[in-house]
N, C-alpha and C. Protein backbone atom coordinates (compact mmCIF):
# COMPACT_ATOMS: atom_id res chain seq x y z
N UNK A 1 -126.75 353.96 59.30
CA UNK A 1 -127.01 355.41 59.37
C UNK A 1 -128.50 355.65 59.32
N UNK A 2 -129.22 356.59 60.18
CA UNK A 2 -130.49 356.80 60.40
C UNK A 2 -130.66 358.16 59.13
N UNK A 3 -131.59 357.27 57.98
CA UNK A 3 -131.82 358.69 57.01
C UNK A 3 -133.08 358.63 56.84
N UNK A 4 -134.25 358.44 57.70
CA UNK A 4 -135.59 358.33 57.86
C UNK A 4 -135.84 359.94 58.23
N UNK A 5 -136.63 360.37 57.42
CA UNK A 5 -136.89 362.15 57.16
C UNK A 5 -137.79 361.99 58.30
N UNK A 6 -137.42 363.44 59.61
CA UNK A 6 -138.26 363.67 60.22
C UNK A 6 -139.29 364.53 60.47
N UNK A 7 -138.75 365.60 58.92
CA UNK A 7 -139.69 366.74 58.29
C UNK A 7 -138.84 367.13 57.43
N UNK A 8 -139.43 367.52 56.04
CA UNK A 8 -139.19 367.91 54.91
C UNK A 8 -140.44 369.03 54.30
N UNK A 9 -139.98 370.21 53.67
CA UNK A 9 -141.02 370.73 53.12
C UNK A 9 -140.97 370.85 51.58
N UNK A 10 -141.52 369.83 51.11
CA UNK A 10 -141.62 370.06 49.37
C UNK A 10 -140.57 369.99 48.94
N UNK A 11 -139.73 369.53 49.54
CA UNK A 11 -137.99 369.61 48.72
C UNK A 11 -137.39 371.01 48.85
N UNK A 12 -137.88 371.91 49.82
CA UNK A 12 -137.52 373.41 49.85
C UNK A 12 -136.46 373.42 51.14
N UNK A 13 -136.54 372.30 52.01
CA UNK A 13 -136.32 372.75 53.59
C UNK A 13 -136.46 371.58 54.52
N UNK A 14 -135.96 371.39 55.29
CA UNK A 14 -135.46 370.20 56.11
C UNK A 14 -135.48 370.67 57.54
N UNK A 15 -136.31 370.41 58.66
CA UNK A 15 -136.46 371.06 59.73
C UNK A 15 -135.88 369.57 60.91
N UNK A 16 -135.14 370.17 61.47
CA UNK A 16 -133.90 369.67 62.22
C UNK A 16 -134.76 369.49 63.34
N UNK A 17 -135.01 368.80 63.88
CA UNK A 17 -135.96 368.71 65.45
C UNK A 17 -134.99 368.65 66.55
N UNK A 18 -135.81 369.57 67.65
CA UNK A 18 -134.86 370.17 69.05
C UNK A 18 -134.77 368.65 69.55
N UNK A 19 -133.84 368.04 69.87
CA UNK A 19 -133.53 366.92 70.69
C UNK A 19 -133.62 366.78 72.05
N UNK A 20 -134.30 365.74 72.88
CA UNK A 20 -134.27 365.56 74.14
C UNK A 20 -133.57 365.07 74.95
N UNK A 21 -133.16 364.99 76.37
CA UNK A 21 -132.23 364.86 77.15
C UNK A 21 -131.52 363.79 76.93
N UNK A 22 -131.94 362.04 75.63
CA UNK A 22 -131.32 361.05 75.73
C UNK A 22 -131.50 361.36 73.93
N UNK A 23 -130.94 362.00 73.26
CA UNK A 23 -131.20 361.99 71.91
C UNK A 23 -130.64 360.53 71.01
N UNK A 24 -131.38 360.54 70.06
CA UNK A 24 -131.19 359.26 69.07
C UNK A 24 -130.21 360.13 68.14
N UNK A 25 -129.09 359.75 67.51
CA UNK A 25 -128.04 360.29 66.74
C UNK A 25 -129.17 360.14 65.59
N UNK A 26 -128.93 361.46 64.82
CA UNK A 26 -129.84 361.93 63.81
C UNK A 26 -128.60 362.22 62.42
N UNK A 27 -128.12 361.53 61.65
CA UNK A 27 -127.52 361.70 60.32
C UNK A 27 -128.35 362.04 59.42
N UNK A 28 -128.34 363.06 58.71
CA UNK A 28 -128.89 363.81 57.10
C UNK A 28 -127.66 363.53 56.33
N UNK A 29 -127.76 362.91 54.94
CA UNK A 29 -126.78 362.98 54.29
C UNK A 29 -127.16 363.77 52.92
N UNK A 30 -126.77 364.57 52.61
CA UNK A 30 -127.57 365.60 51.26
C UNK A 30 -126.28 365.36 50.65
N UNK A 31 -125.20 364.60 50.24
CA UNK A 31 -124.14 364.29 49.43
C UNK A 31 -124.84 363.91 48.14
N UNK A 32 -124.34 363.84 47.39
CA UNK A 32 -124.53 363.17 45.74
C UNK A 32 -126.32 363.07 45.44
N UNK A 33 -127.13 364.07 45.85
CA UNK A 33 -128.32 364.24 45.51
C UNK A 33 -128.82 364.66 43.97
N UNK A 34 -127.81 364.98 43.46
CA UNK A 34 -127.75 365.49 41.89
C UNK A 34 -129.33 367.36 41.77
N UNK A 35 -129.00 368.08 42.67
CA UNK A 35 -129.53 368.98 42.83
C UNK A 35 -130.90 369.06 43.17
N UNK A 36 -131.23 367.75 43.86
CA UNK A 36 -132.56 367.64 45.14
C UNK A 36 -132.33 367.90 45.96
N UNK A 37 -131.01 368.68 46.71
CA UNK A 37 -130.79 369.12 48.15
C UNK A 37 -132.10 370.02 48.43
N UNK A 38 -132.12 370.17 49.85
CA UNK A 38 -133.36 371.09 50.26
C UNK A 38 -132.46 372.66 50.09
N UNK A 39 -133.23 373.65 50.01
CA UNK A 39 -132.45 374.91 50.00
C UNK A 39 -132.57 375.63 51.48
N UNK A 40 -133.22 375.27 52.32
CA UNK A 40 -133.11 375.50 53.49
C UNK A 40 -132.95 374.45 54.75
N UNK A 41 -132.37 374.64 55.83
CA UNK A 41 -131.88 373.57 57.16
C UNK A 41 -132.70 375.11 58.10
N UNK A 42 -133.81 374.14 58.98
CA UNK A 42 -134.51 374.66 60.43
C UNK A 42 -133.86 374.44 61.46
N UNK A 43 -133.46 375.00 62.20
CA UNK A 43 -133.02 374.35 63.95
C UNK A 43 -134.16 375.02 64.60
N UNK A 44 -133.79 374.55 66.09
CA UNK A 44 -134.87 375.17 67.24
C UNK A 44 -134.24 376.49 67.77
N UNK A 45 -135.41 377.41 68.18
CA UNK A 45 -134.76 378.91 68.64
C UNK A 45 -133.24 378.76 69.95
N UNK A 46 -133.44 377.65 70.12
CA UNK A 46 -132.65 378.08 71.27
C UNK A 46 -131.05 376.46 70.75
N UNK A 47 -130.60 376.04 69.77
CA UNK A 47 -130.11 375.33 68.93
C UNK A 47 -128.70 375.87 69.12
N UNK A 48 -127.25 375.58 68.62
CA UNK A 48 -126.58 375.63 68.57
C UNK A 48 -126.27 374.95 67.29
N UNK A 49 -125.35 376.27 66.26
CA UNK A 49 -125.17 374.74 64.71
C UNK A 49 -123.38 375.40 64.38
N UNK A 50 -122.69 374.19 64.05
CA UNK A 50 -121.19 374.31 63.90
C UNK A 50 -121.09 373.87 62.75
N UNK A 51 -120.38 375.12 61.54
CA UNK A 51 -120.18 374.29 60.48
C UNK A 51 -118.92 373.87 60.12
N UNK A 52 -118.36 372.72 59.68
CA UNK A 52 -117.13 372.34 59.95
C UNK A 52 -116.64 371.52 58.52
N UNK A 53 -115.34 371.39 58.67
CA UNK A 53 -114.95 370.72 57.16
C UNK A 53 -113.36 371.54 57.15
N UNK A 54 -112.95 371.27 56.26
CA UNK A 54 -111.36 371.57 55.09
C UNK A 54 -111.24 373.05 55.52
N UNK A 55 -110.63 373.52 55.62
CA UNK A 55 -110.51 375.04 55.11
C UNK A 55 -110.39 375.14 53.88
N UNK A 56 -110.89 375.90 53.61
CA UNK A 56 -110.74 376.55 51.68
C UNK A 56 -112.67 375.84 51.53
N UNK A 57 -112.75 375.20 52.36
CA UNK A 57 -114.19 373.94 51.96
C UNK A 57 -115.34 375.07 51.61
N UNK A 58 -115.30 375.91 52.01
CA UNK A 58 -116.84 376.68 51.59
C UNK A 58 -117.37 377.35 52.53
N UNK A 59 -116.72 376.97 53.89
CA UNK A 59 -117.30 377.14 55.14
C UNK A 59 -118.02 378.48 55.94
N UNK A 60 -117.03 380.05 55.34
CA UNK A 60 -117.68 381.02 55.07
C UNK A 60 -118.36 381.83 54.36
N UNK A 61 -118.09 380.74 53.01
CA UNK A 61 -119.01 381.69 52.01
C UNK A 61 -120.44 380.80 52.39
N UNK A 62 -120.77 379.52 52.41
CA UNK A 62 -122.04 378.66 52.66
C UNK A 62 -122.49 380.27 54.10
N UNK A 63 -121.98 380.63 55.32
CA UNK A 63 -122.41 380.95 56.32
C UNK A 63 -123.21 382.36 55.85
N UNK A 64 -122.15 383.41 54.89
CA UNK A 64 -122.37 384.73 54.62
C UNK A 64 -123.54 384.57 53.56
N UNK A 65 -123.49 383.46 53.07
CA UNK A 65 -125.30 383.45 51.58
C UNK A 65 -126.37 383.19 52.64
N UNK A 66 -126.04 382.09 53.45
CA UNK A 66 -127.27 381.41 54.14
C UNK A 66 -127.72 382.03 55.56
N UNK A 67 -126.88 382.32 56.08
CA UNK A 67 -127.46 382.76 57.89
C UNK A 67 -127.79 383.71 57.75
N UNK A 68 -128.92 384.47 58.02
CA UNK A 68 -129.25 385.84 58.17
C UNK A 68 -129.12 386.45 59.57
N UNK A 69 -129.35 385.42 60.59
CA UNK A 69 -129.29 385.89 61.68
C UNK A 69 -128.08 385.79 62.53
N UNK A 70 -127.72 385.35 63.88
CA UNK A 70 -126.28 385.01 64.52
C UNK A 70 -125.55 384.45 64.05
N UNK A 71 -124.28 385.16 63.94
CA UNK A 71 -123.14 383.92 63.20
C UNK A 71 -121.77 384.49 63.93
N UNK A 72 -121.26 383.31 64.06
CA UNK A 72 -119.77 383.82 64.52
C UNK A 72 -118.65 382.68 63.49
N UNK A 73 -117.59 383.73 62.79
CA UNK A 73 -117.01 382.93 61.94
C UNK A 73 -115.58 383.95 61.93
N UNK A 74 -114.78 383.41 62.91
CA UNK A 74 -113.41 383.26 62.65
C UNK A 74 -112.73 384.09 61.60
N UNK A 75 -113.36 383.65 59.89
CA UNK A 75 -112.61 383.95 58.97
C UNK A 75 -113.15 385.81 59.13
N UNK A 76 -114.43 386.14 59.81
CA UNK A 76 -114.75 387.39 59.54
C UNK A 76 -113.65 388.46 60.42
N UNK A 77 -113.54 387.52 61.61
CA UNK A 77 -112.45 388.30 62.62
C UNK A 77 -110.98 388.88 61.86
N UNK A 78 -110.12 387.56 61.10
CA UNK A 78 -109.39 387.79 60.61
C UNK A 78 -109.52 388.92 59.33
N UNK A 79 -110.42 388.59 58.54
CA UNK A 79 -110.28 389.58 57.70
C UNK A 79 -110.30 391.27 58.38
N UNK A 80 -111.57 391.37 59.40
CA UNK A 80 -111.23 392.81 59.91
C UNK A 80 -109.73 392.98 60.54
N UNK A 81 -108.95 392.51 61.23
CA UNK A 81 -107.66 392.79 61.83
C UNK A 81 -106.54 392.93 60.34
N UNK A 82 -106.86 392.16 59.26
CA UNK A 82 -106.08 391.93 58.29
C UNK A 82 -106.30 393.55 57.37
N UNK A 83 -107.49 394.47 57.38
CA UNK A 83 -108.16 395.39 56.58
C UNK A 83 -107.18 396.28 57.79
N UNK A 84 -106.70 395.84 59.13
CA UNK A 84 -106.27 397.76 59.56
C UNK A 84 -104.44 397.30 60.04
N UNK A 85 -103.71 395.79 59.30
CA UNK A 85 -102.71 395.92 59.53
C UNK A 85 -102.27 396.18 58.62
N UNK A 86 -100.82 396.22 58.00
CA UNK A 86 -99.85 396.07 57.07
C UNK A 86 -100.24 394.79 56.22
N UNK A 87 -100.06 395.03 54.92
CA UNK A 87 -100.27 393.58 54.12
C UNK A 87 -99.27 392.88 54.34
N UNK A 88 -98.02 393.00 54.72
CA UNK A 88 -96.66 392.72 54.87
C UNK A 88 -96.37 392.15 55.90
N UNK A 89 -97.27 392.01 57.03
CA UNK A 89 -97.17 391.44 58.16
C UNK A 89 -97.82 390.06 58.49
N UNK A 90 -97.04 389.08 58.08
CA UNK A 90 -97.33 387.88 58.28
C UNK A 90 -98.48 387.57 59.40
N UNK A 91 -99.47 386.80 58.68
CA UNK A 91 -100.72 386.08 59.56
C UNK A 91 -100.41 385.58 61.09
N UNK A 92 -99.06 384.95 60.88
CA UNK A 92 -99.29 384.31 62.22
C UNK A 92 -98.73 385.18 63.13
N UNK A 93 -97.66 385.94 63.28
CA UNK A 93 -97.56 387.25 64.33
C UNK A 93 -99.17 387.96 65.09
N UNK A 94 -100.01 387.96 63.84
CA UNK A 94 -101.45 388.16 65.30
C UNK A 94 -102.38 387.34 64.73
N UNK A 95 -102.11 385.97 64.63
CA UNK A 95 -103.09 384.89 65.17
C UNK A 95 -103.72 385.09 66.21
N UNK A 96 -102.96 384.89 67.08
CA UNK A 96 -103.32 384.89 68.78
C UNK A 96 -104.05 385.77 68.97
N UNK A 97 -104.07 387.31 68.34
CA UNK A 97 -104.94 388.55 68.66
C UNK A 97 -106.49 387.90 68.22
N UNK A 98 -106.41 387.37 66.89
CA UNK A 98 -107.62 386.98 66.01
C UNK A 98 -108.38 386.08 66.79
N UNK A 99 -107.67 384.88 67.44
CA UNK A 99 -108.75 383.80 67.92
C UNK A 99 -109.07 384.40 69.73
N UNK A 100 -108.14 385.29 70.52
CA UNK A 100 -109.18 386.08 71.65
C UNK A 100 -109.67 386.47 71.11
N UNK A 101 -109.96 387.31 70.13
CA UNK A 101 -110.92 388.34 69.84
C UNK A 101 -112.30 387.72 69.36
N UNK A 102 -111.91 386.18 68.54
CA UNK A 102 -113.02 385.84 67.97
C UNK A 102 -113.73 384.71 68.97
N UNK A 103 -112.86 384.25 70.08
CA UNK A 103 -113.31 383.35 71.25
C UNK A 103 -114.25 384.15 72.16
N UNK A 104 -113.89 385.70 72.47
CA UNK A 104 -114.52 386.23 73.00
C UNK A 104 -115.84 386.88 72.30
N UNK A 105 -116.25 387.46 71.25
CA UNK A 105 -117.23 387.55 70.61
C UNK A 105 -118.05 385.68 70.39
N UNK A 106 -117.46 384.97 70.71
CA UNK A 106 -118.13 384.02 70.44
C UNK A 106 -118.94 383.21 71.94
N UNK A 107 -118.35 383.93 73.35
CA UNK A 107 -118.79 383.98 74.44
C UNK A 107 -119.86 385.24 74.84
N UNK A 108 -119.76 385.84 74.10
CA UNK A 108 -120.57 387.32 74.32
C UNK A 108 -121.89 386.39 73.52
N UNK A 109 -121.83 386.22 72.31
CA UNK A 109 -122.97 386.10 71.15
C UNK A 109 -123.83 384.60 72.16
N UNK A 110 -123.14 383.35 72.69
CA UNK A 110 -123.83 382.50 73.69
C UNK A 110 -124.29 382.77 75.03
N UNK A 111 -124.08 384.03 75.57
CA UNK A 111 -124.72 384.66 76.84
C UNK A 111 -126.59 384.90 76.30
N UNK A 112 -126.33 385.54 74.92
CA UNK A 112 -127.32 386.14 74.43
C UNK A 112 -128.81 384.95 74.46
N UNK A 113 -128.55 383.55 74.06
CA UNK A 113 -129.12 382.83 74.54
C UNK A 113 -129.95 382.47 72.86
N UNK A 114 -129.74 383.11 72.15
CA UNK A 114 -130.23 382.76 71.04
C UNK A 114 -130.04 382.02 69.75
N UNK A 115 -130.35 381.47 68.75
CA UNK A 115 -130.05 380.14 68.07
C UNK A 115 -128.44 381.15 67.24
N UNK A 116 -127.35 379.86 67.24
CA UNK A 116 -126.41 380.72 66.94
C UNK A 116 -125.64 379.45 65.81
N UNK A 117 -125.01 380.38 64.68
CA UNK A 117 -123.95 379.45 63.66
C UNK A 117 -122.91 379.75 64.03
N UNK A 118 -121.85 378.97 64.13
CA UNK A 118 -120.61 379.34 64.78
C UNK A 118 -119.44 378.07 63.34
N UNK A 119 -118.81 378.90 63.05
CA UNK A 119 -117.38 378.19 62.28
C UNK A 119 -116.73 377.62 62.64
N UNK A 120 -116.54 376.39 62.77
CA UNK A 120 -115.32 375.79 63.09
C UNK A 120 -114.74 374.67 62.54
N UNK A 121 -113.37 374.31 62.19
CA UNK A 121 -112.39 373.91 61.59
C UNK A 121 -112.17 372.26 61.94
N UNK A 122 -113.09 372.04 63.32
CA UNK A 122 -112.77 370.85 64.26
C UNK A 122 -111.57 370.65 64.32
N UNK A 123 -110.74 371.41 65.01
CA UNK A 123 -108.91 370.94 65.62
C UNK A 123 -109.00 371.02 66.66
N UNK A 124 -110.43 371.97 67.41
CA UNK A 124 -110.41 372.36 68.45
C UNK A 124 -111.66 371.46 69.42
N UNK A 125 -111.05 370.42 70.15
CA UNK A 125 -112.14 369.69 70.80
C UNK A 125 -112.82 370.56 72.18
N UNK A 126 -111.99 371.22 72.66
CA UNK A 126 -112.51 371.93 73.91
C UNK A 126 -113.60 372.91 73.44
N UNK A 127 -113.52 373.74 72.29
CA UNK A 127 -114.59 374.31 71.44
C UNK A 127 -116.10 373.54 71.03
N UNK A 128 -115.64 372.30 70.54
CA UNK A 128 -116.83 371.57 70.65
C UNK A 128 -117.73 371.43 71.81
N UNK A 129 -116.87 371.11 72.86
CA UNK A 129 -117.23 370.69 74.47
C UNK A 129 -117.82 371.75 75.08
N UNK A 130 -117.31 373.00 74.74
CA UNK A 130 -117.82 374.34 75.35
C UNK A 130 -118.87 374.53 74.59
N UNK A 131 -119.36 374.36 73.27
CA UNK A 131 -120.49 374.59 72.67
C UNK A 131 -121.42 373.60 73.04
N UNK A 132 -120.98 372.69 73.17
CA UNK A 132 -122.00 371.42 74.15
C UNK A 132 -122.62 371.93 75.53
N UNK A 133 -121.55 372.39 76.08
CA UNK A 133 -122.40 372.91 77.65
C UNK A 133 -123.38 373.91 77.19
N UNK A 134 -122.92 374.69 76.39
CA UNK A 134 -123.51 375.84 76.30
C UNK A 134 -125.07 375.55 75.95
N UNK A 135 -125.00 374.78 75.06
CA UNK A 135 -126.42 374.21 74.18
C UNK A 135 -126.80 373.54 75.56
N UNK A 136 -126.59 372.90 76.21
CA UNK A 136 -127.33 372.39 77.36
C UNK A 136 -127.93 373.09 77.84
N UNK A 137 -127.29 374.45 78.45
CA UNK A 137 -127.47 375.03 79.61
C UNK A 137 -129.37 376.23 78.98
N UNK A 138 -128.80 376.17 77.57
CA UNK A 138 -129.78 376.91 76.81
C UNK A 138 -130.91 376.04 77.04
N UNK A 139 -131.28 374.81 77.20
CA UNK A 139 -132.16 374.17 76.63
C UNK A 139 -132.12 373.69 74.55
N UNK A 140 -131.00 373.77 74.48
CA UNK A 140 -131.26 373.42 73.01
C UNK A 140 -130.83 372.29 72.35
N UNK A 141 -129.68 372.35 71.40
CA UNK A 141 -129.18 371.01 71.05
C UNK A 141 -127.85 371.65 69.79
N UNK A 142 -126.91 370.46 70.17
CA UNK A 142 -125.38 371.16 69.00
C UNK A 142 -125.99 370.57 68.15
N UNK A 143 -125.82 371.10 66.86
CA UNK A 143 -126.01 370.50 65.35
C UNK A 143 -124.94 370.74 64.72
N UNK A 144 -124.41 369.28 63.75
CA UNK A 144 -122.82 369.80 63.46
C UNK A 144 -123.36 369.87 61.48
N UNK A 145 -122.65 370.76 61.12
CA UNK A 145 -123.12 370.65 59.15
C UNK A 145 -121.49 370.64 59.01
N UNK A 146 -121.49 369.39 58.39
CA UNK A 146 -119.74 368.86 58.01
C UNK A 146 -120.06 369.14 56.27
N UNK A 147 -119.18 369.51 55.58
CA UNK A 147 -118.96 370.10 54.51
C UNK A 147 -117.88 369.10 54.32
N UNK A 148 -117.92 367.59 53.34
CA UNK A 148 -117.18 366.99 52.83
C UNK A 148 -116.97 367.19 51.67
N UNK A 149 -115.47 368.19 51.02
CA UNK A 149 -114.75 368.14 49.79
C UNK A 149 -113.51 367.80 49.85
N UNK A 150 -113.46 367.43 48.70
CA UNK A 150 -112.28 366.73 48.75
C UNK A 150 -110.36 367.73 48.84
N UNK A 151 -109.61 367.27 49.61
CA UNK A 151 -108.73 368.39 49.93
C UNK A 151 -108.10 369.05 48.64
N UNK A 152 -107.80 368.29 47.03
CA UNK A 152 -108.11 369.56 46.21
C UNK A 152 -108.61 370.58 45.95
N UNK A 153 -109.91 370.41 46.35
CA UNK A 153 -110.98 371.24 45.96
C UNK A 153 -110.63 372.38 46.95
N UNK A 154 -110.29 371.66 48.09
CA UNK A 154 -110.11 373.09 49.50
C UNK A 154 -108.44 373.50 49.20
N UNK A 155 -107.77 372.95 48.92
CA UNK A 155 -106.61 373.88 48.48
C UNK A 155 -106.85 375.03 47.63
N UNK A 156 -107.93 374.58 46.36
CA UNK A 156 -108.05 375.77 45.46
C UNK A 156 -108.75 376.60 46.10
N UNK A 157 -109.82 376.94 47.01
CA UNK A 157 -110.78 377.49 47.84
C UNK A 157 -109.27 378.08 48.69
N UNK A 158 -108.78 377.64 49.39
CA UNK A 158 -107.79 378.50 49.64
C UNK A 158 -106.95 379.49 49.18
N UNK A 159 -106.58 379.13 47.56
CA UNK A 159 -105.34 379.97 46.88
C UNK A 159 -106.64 381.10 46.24
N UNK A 160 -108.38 380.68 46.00
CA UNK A 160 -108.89 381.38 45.54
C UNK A 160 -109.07 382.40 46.42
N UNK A 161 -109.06 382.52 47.40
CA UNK A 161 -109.70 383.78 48.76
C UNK A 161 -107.83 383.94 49.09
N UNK A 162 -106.85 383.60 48.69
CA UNK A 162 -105.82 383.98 48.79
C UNK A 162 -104.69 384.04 50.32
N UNK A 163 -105.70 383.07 50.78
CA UNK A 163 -105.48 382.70 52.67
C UNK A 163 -105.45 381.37 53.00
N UNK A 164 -104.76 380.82 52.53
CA UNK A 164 -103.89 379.46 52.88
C UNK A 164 -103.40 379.08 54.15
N UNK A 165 -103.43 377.73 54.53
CA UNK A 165 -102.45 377.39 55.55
C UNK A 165 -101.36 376.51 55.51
N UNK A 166 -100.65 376.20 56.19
CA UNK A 166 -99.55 376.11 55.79
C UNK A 166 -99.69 374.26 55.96
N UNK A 167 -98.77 374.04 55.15
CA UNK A 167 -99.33 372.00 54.82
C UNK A 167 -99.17 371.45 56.01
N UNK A 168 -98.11 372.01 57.05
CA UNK A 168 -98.69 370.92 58.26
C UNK A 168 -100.29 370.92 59.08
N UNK A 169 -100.29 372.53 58.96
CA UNK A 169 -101.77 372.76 59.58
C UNK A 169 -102.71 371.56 58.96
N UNK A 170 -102.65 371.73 57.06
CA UNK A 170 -103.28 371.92 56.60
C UNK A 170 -103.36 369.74 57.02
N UNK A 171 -102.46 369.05 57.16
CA UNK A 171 -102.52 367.28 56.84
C UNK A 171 -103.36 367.31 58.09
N UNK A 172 -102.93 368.54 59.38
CA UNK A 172 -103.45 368.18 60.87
C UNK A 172 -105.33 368.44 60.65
N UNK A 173 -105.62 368.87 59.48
CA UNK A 173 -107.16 369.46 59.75
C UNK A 173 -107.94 368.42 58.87
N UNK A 174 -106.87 367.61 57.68
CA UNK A 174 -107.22 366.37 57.26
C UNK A 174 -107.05 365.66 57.73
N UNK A 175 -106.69 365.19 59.02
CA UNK A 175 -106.28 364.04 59.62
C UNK A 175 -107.98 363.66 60.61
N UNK A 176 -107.97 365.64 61.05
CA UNK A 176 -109.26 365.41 61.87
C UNK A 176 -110.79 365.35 61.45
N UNK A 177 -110.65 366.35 60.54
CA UNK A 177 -111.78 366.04 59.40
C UNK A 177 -112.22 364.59 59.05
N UNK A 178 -110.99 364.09 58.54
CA UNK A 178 -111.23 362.39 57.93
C UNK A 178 -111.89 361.44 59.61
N UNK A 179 -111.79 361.83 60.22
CA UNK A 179 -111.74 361.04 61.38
C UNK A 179 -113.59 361.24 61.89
N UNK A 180 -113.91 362.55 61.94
CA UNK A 180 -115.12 363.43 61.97
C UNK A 180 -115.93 362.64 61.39
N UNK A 181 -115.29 362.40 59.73
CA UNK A 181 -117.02 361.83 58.75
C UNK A 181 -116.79 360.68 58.71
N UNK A 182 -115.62 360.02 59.22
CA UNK A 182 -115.90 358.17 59.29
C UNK A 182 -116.82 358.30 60.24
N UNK A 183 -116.49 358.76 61.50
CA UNK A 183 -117.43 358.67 62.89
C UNK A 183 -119.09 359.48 62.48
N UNK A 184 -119.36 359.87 61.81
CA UNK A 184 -120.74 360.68 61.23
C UNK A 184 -121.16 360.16 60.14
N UNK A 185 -120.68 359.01 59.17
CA UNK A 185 -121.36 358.29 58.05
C UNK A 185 -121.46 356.75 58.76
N UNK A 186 -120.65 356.43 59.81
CA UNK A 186 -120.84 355.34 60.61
C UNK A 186 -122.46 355.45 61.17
N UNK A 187 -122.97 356.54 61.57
CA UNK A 187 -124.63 356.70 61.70
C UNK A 187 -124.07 357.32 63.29
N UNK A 188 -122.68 357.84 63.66
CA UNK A 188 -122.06 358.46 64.86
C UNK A 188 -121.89 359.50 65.17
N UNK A 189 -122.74 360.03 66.12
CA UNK A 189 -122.15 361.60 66.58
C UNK A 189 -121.02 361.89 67.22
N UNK A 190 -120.03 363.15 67.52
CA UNK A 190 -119.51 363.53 68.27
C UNK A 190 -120.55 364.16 69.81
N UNK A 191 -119.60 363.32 70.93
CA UNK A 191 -120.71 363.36 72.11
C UNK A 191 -120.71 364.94 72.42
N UNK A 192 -122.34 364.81 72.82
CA UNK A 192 -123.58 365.81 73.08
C UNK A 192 -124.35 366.61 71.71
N UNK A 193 -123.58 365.82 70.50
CA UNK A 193 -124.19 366.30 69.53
C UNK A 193 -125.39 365.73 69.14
N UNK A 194 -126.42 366.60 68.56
CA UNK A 194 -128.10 365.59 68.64
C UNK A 194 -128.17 365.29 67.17
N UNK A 195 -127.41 366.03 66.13
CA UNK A 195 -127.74 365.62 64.55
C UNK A 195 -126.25 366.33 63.94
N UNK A 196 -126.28 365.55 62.17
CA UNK A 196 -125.34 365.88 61.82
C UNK A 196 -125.31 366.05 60.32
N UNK A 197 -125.39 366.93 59.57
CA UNK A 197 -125.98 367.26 58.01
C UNK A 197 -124.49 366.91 57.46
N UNK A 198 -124.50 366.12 56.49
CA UNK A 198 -123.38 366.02 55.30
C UNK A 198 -123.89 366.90 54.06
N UNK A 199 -122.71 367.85 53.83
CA UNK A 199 -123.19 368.01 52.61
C UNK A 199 -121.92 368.38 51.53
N UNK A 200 -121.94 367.94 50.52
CA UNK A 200 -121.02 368.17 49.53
C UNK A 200 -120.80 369.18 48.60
N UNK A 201 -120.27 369.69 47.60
CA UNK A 201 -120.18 371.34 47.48
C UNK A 201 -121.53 371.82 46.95
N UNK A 202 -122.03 370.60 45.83
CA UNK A 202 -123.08 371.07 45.50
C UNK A 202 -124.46 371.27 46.21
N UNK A 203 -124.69 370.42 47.33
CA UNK A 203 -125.43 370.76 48.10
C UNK A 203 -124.96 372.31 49.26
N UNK A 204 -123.99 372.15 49.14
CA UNK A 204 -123.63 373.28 50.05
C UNK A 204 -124.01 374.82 49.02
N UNK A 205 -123.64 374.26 47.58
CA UNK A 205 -124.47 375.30 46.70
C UNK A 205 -125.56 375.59 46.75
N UNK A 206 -126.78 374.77 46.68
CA UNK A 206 -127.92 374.70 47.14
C UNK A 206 -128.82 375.19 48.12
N UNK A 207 -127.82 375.37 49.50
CA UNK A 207 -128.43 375.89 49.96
C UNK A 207 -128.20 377.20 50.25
N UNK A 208 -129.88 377.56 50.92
CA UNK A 208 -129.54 379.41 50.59
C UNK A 208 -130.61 380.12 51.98
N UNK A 209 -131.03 379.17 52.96
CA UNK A 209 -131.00 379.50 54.17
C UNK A 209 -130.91 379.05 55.38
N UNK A 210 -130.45 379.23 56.46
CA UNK A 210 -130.29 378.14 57.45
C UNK A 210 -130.62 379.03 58.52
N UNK A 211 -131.70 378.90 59.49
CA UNK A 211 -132.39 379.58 60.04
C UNK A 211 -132.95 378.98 61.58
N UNK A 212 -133.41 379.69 62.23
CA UNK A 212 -134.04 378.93 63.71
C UNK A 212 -135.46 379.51 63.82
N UNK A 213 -136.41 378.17 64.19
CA UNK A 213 -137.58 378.55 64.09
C UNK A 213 -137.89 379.22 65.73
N UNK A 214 -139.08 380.11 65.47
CA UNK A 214 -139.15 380.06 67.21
C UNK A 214 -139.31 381.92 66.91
């Protein structure tokens, strides 16, 4: 695994460098740092960053403390459709409404051309692939931030925000997850990806901005 720092500021911030057309797989591992994580991650203005992991893992609360700027996150879609239905009306009857609605805000926000955080669960490989072209076509680069906890921890993160999935979903998102950080602690990207941040809850505590320079 490549963990040779290619900028660091004072232990504050970790600046992610825009990758070129033949990129060298770039692994950050900020796991078990005992609260030396940096509190900020840089990308380039024109960057693409996916944060991915467990559900229940942290994945929208890490996005809503840290991104100030573009973000597209799934869990925000659902909650607005969930605030104007019936509480009584089971999630999965308008799934399907939630992910057009949030596929398409998430094609609108990549026209725009600007550095963007986008949520995702990794179940969805064509999502990856489409965020790959996309980062091409920008001139930029995918950056993936995998959020490794352990699936206790994301069950309770689930029953705590009170939006669970159901255990087959839930073995199918551990099956792919587990598969994700063997291939990303191996020193391996998922292809067209240029870097890949590990971070564990407490680093995911830690940090408190994630931003694009430019």
């Amino acid at each position: 695994m490549n963990r040779t720092p290619v900028y660091a500021t004072a232990g504050t911030g970790i600046a992610v460098p825009r990758q070129r057309p033949a990129p060298v797989p770039v692994v950050r591992d900020l796991r078990d740092r005992a609260g030396r994580s940096p509190h900020a991650l840089l990308f380039g203005p024109e960057d693409l960053v996916v944060v991915t992991g467990l559900p229940g893992s942290g994945k929208s609360t890490l996005m809503r403390r840290a991104v100030s700027g573009p973000r597209i996150d799934s869990q925000d879609m659902r909650d607005r459709f969930a605030a104007r239905l019936p509480r009584a009306l089971p999630y999965a009857l308008y799934r399907p409404l939630v992910r057009l609605a949030h596929y398409a805000g998430l094609r609108r926000a990549l026209r725009t051309g600007e550095g963007l955080v986008v949520h995702d669960c990794g179940t969805q490989r064509w999502v990856r692939a489409w965020l790959t072209r996309a980062a091409r076509r920008r001139g930029g680069t995918l950056h993936l931030l995998l959020l490794d906890v352990a699936p206790g921890t994301a069950r309770e993160g689930q029953r705590t925000r009170g939006q669970g999935v159901s255990r087959y979903a839930f073995r199918r998102h551990r099956r792919t997850t587990a598969r994700l950080l063997d291939t990303v602690e191996r020193g391996e990207l998922p292809a067209g990806c240029g870097s890949a941040v590990l971070l564990d809850r407490t680093a995911a505590d830690t940090l408190r901005r994630i931003a694009f320079n430019g």
